[in-house]
PDB file of N, CA and C in Angstrom:
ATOM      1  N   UNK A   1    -152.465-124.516  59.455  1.00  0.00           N
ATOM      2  CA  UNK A   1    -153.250-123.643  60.303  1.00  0.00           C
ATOM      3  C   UNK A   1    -152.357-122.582  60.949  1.00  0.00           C
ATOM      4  N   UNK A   2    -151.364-122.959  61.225  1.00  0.00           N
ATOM      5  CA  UNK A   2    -150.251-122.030  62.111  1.00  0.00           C
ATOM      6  C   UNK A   2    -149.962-120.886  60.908  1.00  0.00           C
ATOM      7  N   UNK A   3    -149.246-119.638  61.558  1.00  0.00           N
ATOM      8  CA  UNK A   3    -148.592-118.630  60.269  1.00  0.00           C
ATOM      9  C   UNK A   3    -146.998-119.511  60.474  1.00  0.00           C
ATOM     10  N   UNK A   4    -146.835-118.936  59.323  1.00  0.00           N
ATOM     11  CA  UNK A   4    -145.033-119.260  58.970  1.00  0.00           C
ATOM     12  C   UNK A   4    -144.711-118.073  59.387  1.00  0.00           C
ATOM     13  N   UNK A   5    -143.216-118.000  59.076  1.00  0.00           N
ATOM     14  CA  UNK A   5    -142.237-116.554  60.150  1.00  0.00           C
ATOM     15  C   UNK A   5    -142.683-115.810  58.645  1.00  0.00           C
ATOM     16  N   UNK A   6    -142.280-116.352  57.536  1.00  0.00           N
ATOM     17  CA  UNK A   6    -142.663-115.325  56.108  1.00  0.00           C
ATOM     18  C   UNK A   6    -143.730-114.488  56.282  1.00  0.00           C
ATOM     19  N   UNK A   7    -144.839-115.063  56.629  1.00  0.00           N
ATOM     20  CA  UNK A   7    -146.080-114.645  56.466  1.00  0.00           C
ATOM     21  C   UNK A   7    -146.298-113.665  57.905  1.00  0.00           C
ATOM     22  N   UNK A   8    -145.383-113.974  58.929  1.00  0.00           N
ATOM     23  CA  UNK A   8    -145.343-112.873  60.311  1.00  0.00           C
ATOM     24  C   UNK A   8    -144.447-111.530  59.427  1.00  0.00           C
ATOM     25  N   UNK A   9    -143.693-112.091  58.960  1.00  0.00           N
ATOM     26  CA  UNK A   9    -142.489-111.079  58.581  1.00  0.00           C
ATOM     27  C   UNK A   9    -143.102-109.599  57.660  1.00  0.00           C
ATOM     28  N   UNK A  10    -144.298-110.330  56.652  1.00  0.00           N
ATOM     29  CA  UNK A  10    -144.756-109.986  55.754  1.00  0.00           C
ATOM     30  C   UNK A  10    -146.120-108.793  56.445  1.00  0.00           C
ATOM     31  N   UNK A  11    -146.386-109.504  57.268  1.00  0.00           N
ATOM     32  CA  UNK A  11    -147.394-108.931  58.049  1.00  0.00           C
ATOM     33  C   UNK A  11    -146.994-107.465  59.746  1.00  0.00           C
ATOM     34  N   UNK A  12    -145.788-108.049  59.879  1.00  0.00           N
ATOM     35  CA  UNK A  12    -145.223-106.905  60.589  1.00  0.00           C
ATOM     36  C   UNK A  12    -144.520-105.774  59.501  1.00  0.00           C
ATOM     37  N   UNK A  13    -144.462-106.042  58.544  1.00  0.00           N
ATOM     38  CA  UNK A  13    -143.368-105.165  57.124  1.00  0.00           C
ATOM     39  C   UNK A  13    -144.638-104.079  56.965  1.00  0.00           C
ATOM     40  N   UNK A  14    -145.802-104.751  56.701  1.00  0.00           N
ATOM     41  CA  UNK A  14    -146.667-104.014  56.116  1.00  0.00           C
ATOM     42  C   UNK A  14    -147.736-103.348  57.208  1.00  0.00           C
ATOM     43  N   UNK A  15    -148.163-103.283  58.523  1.00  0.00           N
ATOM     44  CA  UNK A  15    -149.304-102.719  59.601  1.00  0.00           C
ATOM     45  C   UNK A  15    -147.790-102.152  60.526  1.00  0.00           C
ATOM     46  N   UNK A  16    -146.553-102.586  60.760  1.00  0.00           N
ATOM     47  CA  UNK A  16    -145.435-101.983  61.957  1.00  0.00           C
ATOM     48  C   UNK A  16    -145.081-101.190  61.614  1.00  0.00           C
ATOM     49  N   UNK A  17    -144.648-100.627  61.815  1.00  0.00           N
ATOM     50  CA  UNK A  17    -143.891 -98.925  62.073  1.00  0.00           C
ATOM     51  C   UNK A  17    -142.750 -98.996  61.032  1.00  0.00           C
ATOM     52  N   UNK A  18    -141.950-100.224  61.109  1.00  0.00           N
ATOM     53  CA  UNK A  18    -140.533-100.524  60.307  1.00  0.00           C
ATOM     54  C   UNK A  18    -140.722-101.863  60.405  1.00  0.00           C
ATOM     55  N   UNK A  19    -139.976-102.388  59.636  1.00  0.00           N
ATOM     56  CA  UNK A  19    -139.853-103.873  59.192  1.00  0.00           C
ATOM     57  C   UNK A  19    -139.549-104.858  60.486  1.00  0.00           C
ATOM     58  N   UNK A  20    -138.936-104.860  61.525  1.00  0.00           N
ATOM     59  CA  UNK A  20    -139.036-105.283  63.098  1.00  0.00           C
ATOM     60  C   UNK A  20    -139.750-104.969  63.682  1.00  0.00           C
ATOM     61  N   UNK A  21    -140.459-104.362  63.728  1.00  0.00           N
ATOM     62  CA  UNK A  21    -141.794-103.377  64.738  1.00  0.00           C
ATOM     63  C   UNK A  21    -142.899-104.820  64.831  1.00  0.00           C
ATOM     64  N   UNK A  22    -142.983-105.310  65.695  1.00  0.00           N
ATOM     65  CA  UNK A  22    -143.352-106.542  66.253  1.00  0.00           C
ATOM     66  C   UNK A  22    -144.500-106.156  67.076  1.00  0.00           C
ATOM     67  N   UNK A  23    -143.947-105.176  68.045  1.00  0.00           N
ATOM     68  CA  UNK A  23    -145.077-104.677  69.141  1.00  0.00           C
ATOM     69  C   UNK A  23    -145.908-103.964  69.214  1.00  0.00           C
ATOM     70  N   UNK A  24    -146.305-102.631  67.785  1.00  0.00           N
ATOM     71  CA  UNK A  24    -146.892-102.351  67.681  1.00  0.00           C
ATOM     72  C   UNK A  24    -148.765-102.240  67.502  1.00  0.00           C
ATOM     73  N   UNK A  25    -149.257-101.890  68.666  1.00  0.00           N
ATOM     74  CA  UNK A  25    -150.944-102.680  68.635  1.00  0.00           C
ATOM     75  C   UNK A  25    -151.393-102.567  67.161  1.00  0.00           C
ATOM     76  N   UNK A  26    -151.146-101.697  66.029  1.00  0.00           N
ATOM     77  CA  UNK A  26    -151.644-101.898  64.795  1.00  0.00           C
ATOM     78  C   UNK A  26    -150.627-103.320  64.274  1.00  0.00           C
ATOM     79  N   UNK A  27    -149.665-103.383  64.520  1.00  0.00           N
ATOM     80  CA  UNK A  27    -149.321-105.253  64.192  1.00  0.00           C
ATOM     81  C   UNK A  27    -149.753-106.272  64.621  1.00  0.00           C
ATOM     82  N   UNK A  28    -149.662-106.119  66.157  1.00  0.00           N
ATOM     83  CA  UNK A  28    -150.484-107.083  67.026  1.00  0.00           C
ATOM     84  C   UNK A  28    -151.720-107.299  66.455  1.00  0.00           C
ATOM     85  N   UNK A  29    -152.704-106.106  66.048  1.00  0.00           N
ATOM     86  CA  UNK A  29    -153.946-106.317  65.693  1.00  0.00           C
ATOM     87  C   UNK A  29    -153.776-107.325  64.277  1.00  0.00           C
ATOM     88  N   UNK A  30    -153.017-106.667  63.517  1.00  0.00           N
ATOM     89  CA  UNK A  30    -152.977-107.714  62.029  1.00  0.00           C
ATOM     90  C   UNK A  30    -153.125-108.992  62.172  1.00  0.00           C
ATOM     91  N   UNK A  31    -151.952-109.554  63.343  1.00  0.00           N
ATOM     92  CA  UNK A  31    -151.215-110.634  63.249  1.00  0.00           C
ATOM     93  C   UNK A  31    -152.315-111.747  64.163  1.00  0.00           C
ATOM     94  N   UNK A  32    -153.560-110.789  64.715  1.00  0.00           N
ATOM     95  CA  UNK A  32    -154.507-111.178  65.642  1.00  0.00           C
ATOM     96  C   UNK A  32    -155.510-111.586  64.309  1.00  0.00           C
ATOM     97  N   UNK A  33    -155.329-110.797  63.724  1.00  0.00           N
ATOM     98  CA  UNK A  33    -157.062-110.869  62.427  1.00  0.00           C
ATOM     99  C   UNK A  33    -156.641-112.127  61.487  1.00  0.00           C
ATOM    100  N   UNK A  34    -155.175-112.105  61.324  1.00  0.00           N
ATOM    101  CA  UNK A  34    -155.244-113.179  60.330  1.00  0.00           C
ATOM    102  C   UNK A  34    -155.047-114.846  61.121  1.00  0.00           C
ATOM    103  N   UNK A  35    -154.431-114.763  62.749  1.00  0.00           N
ATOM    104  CA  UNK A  35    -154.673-116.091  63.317  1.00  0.00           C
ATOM    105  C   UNK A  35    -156.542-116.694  63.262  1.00  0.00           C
ATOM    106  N   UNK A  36    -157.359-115.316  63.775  1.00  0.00           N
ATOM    107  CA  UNK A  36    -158.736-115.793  63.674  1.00  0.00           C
ATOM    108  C   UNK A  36    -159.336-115.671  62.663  1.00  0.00           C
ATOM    109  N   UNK A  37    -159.212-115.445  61.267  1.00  0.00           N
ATOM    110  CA  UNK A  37    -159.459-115.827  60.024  1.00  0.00           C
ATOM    111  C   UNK A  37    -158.688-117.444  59.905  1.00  0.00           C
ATOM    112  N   UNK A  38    -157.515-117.498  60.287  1.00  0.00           N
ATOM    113  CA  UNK A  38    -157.408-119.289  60.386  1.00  0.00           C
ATOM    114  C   UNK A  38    -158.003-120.072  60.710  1.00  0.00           C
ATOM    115  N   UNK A  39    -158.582-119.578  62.151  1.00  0.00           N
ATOM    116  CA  UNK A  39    -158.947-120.528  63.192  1.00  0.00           C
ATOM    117  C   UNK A  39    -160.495-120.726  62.498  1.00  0.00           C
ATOM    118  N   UNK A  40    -160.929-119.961  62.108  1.00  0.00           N
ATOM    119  CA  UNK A  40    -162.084-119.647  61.772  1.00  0.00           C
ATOM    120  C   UNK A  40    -162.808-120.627  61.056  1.00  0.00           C
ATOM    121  N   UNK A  41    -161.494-121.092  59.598  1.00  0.00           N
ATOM    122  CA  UNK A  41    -161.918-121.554  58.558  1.00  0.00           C
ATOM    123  C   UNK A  41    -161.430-123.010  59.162  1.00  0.00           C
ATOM    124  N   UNK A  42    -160.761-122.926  60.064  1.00  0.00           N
ATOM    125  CA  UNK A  42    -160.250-124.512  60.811  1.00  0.00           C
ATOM    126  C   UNK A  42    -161.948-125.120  61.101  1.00  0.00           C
ATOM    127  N   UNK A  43    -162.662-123.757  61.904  1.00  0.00           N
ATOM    128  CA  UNK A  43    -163.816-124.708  62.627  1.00  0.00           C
ATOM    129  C   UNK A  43    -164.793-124.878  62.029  1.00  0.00           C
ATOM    130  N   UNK A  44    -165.194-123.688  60.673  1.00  0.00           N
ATOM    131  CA  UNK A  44    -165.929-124.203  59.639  1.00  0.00           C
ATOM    132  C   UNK A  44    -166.013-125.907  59.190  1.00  0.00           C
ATOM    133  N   UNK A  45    -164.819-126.314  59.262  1.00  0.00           N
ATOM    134  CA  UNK A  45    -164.783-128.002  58.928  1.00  0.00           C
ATOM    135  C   UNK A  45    -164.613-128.628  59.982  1.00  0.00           C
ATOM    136  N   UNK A  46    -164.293-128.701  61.274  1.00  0.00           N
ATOM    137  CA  UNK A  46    -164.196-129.209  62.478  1.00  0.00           C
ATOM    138  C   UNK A  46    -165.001-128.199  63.575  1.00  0.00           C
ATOM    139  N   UNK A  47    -166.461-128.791  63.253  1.00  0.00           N
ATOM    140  CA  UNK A  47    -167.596-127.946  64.093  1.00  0.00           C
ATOM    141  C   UNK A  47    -167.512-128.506  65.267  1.00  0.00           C
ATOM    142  N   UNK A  48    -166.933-129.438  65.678  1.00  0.00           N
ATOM    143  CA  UNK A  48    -166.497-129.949  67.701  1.00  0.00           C
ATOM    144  C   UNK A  48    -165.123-129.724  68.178  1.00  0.00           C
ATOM    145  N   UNK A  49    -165.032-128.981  67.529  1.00  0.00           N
ATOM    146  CA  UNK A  49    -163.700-128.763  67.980  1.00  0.00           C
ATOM    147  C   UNK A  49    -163.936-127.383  69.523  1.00  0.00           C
ATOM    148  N   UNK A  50    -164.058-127.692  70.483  1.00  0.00           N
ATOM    149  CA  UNK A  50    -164.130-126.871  71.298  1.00  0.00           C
ATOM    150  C   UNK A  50    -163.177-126.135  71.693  1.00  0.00           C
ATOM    151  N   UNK A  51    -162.060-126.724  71.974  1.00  0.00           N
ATOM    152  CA  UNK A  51    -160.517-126.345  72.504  1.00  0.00           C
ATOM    153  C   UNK A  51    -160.111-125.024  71.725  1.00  0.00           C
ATOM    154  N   UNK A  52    -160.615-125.747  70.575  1.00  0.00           N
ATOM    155  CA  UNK A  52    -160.039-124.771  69.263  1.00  0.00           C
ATOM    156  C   UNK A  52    -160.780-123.289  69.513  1.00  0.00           C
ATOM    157  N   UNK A  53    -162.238-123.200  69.729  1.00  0.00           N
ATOM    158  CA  UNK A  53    -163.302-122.415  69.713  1.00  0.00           C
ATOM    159  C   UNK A  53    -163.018-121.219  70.953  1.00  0.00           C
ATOM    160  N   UNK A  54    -162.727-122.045  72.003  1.00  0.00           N
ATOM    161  CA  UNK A  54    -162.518-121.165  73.279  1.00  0.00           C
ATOM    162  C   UNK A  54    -160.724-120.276  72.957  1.00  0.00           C
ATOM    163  N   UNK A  55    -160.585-120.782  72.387  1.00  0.00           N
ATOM    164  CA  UNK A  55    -158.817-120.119  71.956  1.00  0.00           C
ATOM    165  C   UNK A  55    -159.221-119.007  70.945  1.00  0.00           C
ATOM    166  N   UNK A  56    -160.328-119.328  69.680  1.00  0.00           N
ATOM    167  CA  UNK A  56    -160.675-118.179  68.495  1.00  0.00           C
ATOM    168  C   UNK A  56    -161.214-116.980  69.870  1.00  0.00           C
ATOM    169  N   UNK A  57    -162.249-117.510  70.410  1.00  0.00           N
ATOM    170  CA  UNK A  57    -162.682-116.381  71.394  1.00  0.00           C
ATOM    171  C   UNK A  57    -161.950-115.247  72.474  1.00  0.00           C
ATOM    172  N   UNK A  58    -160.888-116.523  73.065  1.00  0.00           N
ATOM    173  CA  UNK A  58    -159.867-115.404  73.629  1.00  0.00           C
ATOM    174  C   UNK A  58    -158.985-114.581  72.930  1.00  0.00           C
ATOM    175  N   UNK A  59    -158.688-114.848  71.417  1.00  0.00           N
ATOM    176  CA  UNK A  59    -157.917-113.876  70.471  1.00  0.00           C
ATOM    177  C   UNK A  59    -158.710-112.530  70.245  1.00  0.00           C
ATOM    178  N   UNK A  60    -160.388-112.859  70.263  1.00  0.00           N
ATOM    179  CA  UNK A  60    -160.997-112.384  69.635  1.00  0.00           C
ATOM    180  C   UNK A  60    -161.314-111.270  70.533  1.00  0.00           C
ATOM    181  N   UNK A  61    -161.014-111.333  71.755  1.00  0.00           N
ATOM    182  CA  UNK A  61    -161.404-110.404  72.506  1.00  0.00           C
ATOM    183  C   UNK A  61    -160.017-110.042  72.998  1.00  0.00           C
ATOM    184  N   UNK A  62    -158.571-110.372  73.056  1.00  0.00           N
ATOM    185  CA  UNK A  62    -157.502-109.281  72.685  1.00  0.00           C
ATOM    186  C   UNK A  62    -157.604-108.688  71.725  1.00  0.00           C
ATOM    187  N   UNK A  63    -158.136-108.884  70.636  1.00  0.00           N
ATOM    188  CA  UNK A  63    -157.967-108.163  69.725  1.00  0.00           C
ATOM    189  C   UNK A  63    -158.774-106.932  69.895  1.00  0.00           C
ATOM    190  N   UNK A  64    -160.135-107.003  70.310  1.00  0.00           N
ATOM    191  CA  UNK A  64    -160.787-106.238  70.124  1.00  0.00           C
ATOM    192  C   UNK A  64    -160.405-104.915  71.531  1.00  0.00           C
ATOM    193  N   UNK A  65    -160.071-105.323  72.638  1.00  0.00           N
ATOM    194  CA  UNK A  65    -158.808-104.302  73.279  1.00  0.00           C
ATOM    195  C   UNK A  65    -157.835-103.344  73.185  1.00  0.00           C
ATOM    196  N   UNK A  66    -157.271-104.427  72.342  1.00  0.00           N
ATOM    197  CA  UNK A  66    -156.166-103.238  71.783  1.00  0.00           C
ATOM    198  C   UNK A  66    -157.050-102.374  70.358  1.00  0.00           C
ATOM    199  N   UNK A  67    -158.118-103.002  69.917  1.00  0.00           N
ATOM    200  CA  UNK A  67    -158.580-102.026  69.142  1.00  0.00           C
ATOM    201  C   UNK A  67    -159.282-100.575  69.814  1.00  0.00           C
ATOM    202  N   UNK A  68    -159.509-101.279  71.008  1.00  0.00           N
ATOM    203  CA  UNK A  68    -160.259-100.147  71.726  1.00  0.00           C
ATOM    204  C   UNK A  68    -159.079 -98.988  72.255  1.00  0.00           C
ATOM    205  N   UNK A  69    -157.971 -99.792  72.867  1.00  0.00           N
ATOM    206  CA  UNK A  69    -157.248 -98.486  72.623  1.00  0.00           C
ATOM    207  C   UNK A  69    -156.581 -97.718  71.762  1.00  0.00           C
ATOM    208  N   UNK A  70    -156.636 -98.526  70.597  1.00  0.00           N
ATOM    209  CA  UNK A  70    -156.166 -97.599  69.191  1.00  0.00           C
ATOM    210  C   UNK A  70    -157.228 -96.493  68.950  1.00  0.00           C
ATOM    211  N   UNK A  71    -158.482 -96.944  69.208  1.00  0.00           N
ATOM    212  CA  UNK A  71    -159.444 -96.033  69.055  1.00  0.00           C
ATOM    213  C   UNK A  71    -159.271 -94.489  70.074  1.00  0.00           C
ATOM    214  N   UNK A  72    -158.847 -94.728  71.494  1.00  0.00           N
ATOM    215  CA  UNK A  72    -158.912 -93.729  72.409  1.00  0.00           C
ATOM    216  C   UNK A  72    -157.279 -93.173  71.941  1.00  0.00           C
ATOM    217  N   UNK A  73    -156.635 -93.727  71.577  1.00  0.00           N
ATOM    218  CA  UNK A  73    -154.997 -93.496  71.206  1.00  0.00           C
ATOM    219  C   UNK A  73    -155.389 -92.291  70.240  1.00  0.00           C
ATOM    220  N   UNK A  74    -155.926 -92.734  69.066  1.00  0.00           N
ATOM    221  CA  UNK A  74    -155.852 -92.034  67.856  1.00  0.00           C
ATOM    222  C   UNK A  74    -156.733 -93.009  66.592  1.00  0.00           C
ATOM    223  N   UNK A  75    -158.000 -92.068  66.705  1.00  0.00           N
ATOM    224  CA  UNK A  75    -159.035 -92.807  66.146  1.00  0.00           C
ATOM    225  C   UNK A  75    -159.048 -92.495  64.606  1.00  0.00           C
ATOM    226  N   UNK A  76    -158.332 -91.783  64.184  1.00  0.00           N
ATOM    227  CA  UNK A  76    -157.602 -91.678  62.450  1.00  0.00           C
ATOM    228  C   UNK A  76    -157.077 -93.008  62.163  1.00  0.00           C
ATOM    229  N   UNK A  77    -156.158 -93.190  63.233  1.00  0.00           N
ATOM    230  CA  UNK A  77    -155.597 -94.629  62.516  1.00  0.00           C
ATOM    231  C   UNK A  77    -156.441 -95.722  62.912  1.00  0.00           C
ATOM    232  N   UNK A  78    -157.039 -95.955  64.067  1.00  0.00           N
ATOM    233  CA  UNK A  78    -158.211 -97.262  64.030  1.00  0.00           C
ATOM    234  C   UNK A  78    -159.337 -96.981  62.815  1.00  0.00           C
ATOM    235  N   UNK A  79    -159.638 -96.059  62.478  1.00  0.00           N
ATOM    236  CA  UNK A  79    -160.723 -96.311  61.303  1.00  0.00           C
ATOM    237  C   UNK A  79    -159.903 -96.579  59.977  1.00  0.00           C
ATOM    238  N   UNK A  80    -158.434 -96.202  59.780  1.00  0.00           N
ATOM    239  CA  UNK A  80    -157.140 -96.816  58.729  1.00  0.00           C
ATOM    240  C   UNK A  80    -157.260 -98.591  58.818  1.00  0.00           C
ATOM    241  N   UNK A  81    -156.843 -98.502  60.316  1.00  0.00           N
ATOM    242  CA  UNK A  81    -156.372 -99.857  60.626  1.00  0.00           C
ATOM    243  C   UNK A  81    -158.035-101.247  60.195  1.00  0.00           C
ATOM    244  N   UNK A  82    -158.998-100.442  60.725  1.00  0.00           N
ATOM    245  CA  UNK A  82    -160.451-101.271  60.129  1.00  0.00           C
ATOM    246  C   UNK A  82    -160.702-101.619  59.202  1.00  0.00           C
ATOM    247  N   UNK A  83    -160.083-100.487  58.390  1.00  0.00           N
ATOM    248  CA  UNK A  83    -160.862-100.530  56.746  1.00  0.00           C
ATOM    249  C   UNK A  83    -159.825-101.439  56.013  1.00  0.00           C
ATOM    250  N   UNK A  84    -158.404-101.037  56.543  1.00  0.00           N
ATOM    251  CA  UNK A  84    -157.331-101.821  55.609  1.00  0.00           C
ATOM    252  C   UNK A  84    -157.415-103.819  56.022  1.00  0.00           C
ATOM    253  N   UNK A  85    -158.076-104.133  57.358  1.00  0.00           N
ATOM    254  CA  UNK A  85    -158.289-105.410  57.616  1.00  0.00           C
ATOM    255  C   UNK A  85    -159.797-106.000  57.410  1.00  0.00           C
ATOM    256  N   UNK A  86    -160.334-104.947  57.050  1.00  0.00           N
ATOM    257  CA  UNK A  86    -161.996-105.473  56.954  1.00  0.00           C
ATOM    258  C   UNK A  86    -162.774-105.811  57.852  1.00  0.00           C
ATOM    259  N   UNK A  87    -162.441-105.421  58.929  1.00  0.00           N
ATOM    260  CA  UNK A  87    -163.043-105.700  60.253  1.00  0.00           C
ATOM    261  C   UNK A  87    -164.224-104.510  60.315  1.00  0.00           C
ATOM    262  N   UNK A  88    -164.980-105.118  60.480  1.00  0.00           N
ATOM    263  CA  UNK A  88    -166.862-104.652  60.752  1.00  0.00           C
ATOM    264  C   UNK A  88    -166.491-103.896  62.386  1.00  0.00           C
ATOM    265  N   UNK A  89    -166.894-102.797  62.656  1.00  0.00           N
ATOM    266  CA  UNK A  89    -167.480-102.114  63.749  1.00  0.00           C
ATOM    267  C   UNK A  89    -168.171-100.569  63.431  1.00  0.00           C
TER     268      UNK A  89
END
């Protein structure tokens, strides 16, 4: 369920600025879409899992924050950053 550092590494290489670019809200956002695509498919099979549920929700709404200010930042790259993660808005 957790990411490995590969799969962080892989995922800051490809949405960060440069291959360390960690902090960037278009990484943050990545590294946000693919924990709640985990969590997601975690609760698909563990439907009581509450703990789990209230944690997908608080990701789910950082995420959607910093999307909002990518949007007021520079809304070229939030409609980039949407389409390249598949995120519906």
């Amino acid at each position: 369920m957790n990411i490995t550092t590969e799969e962080k590494k892989e995922i800051f290489a490809k949405f960060g600025k440069d291959a360390g670019d960690t902090g960037s809200s278009e990484a943050q956002v990545a590294l946000f879409t693919e924990r709640i695509n985990r969590l997601t498919e975690h609760l698909r099979e563990h439907k009581k899992d509450f703990s789990t549920r209230l944690g997908l929700l608080k990701l789910v709404g950082k995420r959607r924050r910093l999307l909002n200010y990518i949007m007021k930042k520079d809304i070229e790259a939030y409609r980039k950053l949407i389409a390249e993660l598949g995120i519906r808005k």
